[in-house]
N, C-alpha and C. Protein backbone atom coordinates (compact mmCIF):
# COMPACT_ATOMS: atom_id res chain seq x y z
N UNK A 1 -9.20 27.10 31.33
CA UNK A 1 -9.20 25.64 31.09
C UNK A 1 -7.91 25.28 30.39
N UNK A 2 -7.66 24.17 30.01
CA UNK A 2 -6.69 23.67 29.93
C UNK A 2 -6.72 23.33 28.10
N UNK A 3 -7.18 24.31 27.55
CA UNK A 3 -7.89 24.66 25.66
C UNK A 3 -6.18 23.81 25.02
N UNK A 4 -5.16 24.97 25.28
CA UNK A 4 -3.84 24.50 24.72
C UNK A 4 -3.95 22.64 25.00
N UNK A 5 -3.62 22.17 25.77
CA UNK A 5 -3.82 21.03 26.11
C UNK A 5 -4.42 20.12 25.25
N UNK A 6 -5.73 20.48 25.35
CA UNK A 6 -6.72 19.94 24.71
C UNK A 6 -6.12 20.25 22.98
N UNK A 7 -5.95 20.96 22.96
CA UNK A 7 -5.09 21.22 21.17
C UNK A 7 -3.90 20.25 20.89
N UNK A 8 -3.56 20.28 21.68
CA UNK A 8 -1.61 19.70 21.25
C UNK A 8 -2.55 18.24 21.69
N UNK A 9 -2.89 17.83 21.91
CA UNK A 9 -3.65 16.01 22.20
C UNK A 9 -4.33 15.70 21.39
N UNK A 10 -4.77 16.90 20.59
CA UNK A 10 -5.61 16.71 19.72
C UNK A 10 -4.71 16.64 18.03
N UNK A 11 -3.55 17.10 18.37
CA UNK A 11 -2.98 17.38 17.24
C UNK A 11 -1.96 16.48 16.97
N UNK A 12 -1.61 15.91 18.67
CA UNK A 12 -0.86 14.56 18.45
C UNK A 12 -2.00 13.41 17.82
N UNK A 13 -3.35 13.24 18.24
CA UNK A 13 -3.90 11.86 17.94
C UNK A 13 -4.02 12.00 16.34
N UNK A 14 -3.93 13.31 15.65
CA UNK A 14 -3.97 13.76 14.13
C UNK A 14 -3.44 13.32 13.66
N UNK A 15 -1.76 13.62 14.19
CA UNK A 15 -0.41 13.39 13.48
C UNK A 15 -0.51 11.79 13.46
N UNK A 16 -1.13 11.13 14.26
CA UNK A 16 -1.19 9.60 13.72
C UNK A 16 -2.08 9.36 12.68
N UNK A 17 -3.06 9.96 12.57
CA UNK A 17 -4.34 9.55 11.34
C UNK A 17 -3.21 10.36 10.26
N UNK A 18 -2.80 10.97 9.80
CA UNK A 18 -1.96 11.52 8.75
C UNK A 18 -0.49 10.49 8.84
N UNK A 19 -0.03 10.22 9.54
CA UNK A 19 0.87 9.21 9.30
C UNK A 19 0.54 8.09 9.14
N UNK A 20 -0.85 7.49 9.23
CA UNK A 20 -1.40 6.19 9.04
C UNK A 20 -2.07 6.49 6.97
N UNK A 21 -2.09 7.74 7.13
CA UNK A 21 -2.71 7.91 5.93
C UNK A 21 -1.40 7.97 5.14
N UNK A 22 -0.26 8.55 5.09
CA UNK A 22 0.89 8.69 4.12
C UNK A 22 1.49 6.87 4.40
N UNK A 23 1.22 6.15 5.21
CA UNK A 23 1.89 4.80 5.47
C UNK A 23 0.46 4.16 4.03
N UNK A 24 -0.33 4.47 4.30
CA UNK A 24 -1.47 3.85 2.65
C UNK A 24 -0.96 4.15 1.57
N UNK A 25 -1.03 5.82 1.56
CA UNK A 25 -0.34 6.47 0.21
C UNK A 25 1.04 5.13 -0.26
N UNK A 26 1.57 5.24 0.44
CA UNK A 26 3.22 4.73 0.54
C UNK A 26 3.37 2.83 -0.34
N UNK A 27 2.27 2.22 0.67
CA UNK A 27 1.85 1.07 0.36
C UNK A 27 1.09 0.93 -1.10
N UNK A 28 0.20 1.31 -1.41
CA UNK A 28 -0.68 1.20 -2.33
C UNK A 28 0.43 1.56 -3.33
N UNK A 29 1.19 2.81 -3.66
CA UNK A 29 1.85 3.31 -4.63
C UNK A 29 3.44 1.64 -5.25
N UNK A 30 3.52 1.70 -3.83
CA UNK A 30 4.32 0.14 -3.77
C UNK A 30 3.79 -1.07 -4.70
N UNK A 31 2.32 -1.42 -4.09
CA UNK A 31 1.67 -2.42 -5.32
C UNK A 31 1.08 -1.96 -6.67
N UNK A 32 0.87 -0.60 -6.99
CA UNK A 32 0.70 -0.34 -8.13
C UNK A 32 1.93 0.00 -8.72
N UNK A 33 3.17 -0.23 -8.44
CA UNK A 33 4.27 0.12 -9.20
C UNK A 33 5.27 -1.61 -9.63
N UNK A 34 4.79 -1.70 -10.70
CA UNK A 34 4.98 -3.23 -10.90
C UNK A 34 5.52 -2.63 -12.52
N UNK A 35 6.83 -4.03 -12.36
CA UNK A 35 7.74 -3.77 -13.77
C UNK A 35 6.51 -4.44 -14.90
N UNK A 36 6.55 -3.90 -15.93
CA UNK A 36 5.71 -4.30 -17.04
C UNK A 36 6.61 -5.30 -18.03
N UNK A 37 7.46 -5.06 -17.56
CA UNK A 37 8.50 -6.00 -18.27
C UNK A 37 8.80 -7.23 -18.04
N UNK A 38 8.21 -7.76 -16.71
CA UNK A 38 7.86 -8.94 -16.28
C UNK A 38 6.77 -9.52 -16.70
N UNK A 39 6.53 -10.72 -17.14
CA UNK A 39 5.21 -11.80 -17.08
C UNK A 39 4.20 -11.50 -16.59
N UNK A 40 3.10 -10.98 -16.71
CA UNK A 40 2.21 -10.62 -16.07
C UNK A 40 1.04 -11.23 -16.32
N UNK A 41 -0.37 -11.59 -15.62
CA UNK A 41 -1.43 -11.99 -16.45
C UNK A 41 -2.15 -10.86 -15.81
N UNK A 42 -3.54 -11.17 -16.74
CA UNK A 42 -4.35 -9.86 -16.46
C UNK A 42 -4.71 -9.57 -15.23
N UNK A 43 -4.47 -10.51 -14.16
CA UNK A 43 -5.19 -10.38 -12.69
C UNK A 43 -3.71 -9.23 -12.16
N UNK A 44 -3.33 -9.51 -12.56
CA UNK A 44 -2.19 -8.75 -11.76
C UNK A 44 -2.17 -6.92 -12.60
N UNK A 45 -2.62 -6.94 -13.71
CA UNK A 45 -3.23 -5.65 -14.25
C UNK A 45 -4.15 -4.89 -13.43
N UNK A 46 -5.39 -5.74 -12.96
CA UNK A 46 -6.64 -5.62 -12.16
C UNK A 46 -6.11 -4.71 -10.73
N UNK A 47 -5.34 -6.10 -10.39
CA UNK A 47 -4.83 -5.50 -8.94
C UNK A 47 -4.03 -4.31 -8.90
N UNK A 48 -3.25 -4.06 -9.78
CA UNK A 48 -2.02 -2.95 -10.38
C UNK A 48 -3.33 -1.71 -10.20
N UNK A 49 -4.06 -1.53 -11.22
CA UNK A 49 -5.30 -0.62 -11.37
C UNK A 49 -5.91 -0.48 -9.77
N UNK A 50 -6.18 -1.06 -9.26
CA UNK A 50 -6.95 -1.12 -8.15
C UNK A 50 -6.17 -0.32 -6.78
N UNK A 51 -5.20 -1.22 -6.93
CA UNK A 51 -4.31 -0.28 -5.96
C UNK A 51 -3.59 1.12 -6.69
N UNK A 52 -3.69 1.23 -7.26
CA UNK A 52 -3.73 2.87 -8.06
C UNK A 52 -4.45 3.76 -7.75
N UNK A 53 -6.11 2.78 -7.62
CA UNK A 53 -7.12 3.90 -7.45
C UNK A 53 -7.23 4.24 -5.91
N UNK A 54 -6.92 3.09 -5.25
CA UNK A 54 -6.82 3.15 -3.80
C UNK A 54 -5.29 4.30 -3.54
N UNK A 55 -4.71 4.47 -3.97
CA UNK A 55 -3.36 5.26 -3.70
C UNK A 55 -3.75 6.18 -3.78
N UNK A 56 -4.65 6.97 -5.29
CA UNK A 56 -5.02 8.27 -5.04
C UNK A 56 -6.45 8.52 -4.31
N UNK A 57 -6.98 7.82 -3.77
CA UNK A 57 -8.02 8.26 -2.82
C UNK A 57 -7.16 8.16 -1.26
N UNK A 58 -6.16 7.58 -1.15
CA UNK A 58 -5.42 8.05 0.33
C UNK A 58 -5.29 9.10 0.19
N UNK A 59 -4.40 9.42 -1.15
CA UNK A 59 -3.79 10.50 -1.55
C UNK A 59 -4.27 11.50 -1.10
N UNK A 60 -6.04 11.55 -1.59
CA UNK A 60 -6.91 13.06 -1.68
C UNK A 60 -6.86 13.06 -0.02
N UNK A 61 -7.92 11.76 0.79
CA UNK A 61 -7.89 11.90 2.20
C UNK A 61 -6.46 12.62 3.14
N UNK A 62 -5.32 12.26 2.52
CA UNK A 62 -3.89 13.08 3.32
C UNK A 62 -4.41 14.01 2.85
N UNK A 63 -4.22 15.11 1.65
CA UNK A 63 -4.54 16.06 1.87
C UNK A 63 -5.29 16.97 2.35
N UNK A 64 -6.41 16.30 2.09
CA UNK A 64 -7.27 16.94 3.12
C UNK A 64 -6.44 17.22 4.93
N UNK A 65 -6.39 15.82 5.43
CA UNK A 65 -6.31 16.05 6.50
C UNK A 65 -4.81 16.82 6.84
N UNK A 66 -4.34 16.76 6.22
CA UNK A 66 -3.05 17.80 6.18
C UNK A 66 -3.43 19.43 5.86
N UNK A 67 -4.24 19.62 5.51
CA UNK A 67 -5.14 21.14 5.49
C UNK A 67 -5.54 20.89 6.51
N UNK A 68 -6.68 20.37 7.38
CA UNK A 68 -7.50 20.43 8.72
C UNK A 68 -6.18 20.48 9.54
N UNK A 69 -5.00 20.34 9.50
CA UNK A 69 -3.90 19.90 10.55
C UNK A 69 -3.30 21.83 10.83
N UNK A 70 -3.37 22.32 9.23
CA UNK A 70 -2.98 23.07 9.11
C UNK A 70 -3.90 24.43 10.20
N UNK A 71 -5.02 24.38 9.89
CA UNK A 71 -6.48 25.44 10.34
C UNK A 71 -6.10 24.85 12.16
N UNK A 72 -6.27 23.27 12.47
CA UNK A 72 -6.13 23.04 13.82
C UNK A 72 -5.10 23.57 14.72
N UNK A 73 -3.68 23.49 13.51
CA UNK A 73 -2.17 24.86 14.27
C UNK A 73 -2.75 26.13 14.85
N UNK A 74 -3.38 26.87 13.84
CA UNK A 74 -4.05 27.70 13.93
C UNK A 74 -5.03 28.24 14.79
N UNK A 75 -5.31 27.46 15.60
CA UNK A 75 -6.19 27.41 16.64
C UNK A 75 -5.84 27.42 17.99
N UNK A 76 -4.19 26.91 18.33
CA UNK A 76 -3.55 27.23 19.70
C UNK A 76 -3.54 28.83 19.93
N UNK A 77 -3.69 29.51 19.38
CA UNK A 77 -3.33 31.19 19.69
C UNK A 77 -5.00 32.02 19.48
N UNK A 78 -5.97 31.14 19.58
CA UNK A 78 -7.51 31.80 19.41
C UNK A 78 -8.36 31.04 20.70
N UNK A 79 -9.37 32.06 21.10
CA UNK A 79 -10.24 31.99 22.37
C UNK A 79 -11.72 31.62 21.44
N UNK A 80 -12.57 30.81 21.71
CA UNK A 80 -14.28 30.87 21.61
C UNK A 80 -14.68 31.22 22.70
N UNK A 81 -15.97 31.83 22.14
CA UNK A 81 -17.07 31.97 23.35
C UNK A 81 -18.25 31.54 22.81
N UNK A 82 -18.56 30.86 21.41
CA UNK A 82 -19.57 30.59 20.49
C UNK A 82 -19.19 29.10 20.10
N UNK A 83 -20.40 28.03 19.53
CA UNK A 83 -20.07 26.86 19.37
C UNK A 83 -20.19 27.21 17.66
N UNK A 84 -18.57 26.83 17.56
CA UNK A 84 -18.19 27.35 15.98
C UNK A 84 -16.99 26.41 15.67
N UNK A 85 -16.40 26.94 14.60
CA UNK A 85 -15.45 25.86 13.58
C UNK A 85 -14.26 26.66 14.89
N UNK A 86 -13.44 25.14 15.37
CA UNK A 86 -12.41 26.07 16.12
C UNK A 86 -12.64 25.82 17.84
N UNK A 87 -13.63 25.78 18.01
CA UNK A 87 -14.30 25.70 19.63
C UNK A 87 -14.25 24.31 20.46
N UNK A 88 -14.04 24.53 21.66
CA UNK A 88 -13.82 23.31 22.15
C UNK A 88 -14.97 23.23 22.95
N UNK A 89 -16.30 22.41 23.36
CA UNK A 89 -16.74 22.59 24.21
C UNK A 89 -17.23 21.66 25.33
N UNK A 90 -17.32 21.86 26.02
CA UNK A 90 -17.02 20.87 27.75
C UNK A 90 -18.34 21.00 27.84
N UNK A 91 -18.69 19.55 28.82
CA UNK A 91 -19.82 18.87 29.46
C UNK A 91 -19.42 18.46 30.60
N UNK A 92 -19.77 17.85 31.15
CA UNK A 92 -19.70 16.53 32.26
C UNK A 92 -18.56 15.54 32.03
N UNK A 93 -19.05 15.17 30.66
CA UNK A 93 -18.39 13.77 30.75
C UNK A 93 -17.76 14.27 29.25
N UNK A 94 -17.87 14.81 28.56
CA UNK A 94 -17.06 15.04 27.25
C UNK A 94 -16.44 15.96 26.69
N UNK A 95 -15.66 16.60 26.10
CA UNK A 95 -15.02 17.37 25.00
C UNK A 95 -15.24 17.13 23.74
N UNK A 96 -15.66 18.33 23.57
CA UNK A 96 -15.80 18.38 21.65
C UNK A 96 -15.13 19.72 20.67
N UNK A 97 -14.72 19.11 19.71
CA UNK A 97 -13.43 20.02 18.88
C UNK A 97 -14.10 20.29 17.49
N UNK A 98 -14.56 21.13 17.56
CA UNK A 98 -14.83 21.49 15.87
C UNK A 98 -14.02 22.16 15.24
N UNK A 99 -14.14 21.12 13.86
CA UNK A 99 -12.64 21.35 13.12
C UNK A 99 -12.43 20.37 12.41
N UNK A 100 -12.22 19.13 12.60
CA UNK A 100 -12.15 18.09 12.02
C UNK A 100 -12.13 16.63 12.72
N UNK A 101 -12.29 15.88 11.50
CA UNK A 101 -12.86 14.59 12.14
C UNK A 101 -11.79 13.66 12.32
N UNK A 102 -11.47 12.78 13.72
CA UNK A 102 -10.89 12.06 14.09
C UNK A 102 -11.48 11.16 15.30
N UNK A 103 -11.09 9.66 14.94
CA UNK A 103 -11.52 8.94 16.44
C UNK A 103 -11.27 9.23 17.78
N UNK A 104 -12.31 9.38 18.48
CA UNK A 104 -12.29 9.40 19.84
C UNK A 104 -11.05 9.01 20.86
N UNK A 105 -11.27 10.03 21.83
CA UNK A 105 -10.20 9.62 22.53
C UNK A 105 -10.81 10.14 23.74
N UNK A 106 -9.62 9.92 25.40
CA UNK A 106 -9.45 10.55 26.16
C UNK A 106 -8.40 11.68 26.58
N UNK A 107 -9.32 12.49 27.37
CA UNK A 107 -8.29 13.19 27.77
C UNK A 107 -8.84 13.55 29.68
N UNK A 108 -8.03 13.54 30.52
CA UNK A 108 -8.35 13.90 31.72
C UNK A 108 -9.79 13.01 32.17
N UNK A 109 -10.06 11.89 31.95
CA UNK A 109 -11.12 11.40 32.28
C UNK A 109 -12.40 11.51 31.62
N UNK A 110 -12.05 12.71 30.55
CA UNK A 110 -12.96 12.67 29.48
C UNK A 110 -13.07 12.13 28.04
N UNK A 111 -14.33 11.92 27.42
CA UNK A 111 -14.51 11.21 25.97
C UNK A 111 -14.03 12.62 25.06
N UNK A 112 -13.07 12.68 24.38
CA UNK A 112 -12.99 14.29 23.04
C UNK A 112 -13.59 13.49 21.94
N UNK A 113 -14.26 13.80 21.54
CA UNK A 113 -14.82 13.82 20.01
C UNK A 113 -14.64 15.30 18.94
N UNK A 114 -13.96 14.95 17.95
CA UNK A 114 -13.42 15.63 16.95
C UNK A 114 -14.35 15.63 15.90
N UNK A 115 -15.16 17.23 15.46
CA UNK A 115 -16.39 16.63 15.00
C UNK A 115 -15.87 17.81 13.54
N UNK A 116 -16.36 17.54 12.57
CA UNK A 116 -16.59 18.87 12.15
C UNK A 116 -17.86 19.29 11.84
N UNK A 117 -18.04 21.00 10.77
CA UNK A 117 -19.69 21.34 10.33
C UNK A 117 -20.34 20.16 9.67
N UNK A 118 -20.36 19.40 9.14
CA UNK A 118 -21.10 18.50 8.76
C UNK A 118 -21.78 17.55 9.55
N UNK A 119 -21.02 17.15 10.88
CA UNK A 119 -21.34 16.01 11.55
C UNK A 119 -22.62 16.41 11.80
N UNK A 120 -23.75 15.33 12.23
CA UNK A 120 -25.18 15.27 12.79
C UNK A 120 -25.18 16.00 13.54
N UNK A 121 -24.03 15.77 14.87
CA UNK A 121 -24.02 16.24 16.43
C UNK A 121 -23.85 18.03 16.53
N UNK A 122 -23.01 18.28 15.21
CA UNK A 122 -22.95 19.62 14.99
C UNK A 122 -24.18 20.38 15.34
N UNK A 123 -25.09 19.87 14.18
CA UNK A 123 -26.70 20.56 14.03
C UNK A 123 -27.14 20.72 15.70
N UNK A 124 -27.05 19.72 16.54
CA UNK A 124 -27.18 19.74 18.23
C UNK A 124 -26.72 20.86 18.55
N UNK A 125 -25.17 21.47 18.67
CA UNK A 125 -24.65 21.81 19.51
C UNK A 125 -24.78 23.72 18.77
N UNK A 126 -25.11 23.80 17.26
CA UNK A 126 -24.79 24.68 16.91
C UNK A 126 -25.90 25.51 17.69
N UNK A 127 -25.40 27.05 17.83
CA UNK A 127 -26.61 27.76 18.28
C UNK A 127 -26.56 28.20 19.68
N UNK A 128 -26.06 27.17 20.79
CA UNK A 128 -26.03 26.42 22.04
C UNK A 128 -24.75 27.56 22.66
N UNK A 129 -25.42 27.55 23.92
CA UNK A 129 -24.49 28.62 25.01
C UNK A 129 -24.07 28.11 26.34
N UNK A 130 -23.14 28.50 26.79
CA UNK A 130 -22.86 27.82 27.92
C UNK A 130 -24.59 28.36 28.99
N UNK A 131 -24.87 26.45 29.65
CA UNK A 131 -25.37 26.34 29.91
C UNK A 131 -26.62 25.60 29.43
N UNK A 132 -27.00 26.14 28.25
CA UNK A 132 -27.58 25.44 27.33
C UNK A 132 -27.63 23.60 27.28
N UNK A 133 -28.54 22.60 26.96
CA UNK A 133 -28.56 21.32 26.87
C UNK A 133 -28.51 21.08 25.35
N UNK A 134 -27.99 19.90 24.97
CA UNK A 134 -28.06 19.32 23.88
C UNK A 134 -28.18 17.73 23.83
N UNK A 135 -28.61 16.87 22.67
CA UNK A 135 -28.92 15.73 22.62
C UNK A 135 -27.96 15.09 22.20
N UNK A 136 -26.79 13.99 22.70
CA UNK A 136 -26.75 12.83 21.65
C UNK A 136 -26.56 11.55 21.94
N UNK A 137 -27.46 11.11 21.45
CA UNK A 137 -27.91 9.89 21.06
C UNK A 137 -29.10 10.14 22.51
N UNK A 138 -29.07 9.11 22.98
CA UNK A 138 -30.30 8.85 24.26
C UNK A 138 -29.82 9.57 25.15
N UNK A 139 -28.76 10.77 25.59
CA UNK A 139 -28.54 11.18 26.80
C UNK A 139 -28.63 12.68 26.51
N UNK A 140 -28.59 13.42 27.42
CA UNK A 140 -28.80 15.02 27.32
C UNK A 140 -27.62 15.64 27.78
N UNK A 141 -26.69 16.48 27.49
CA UNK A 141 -25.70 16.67 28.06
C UNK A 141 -25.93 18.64 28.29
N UNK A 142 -25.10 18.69 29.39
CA UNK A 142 -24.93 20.44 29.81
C UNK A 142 -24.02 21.12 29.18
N UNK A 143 -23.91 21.90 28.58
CA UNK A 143 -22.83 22.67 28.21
C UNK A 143 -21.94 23.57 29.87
N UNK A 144 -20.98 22.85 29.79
CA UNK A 144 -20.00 23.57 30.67
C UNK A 144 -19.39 25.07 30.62
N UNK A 145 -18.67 24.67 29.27
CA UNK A 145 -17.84 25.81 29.04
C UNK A 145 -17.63 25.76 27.36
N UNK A 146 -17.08 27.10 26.75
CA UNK A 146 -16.67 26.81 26.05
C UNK A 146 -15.27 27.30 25.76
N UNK A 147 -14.63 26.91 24.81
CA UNK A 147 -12.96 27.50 24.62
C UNK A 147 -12.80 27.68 23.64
């Protein structure tokens, strides 16, 4: 199958959620960096604080996803045959990447969903062999393959 593929598409739609996340970092750090030496009233303290706290919660989210970016590199040079952290696995109509979480996309006419161990859909798929069915939401899907 076409696994590499499916990696580098997956690692480009990343590199935008991490550049959308350092473009927050970037911003927020911008409005919490205000001269004190200027006139200020307390609303503008509020907001100063606020976007502070919002800067370091981008903050933590980049890092994170800059670690998952890191484990996902890591994954062009490895094979699955098990639905595990790392595995890509094919249906009909979808692709799924465990590993980490990012919005949906296409690829080749298919839906990829980027899930990781936590997601609901996980608990579905964990366990599951090619061939095997799983649930989500109202439809039943086949396991194709896995990578």
């Amino acid at each position: 199958m076409k696994r590499g593929n499916i990696l580098n598409r997956i690692i480009e739609e990343h590199n935008k959620v991490i550049e959308n996340l350092k473009n927050s970092v970037n911003r927020f750090h911008l409005a919490s960096d205000l001269d004190e030496n200027d006139t200020l009233d307390p609303d503008d303290f509020a907001r100063q604080t606020e976007a502070k706290d919002l800067q370091m919660r981008f903050k933590q989210m980049l890092n994170e996803a800059e670690r998952a970016h890191k484990i996902v590199l890591t994954e062009k040079t490895k094979e699955h045959t098990a639905v595990e952290e790392g595995a890509i696995i094919e249906t009909s109509t979808t692709l799924f990447f465990v590993g980490l979480s990012i919005p949906h996309f296409s690829f080749e006419e298919k839906e990829v969903f980027c899930i990781t161990k936590e997601a609901a859909i996980f608990n579905n798929l964990k366990g599951k062999n090619v061939g095997d069915e799983f649930e989500m939401g109202k439809n039943t899907l086949k396991i194709w393959a896995i990578y």
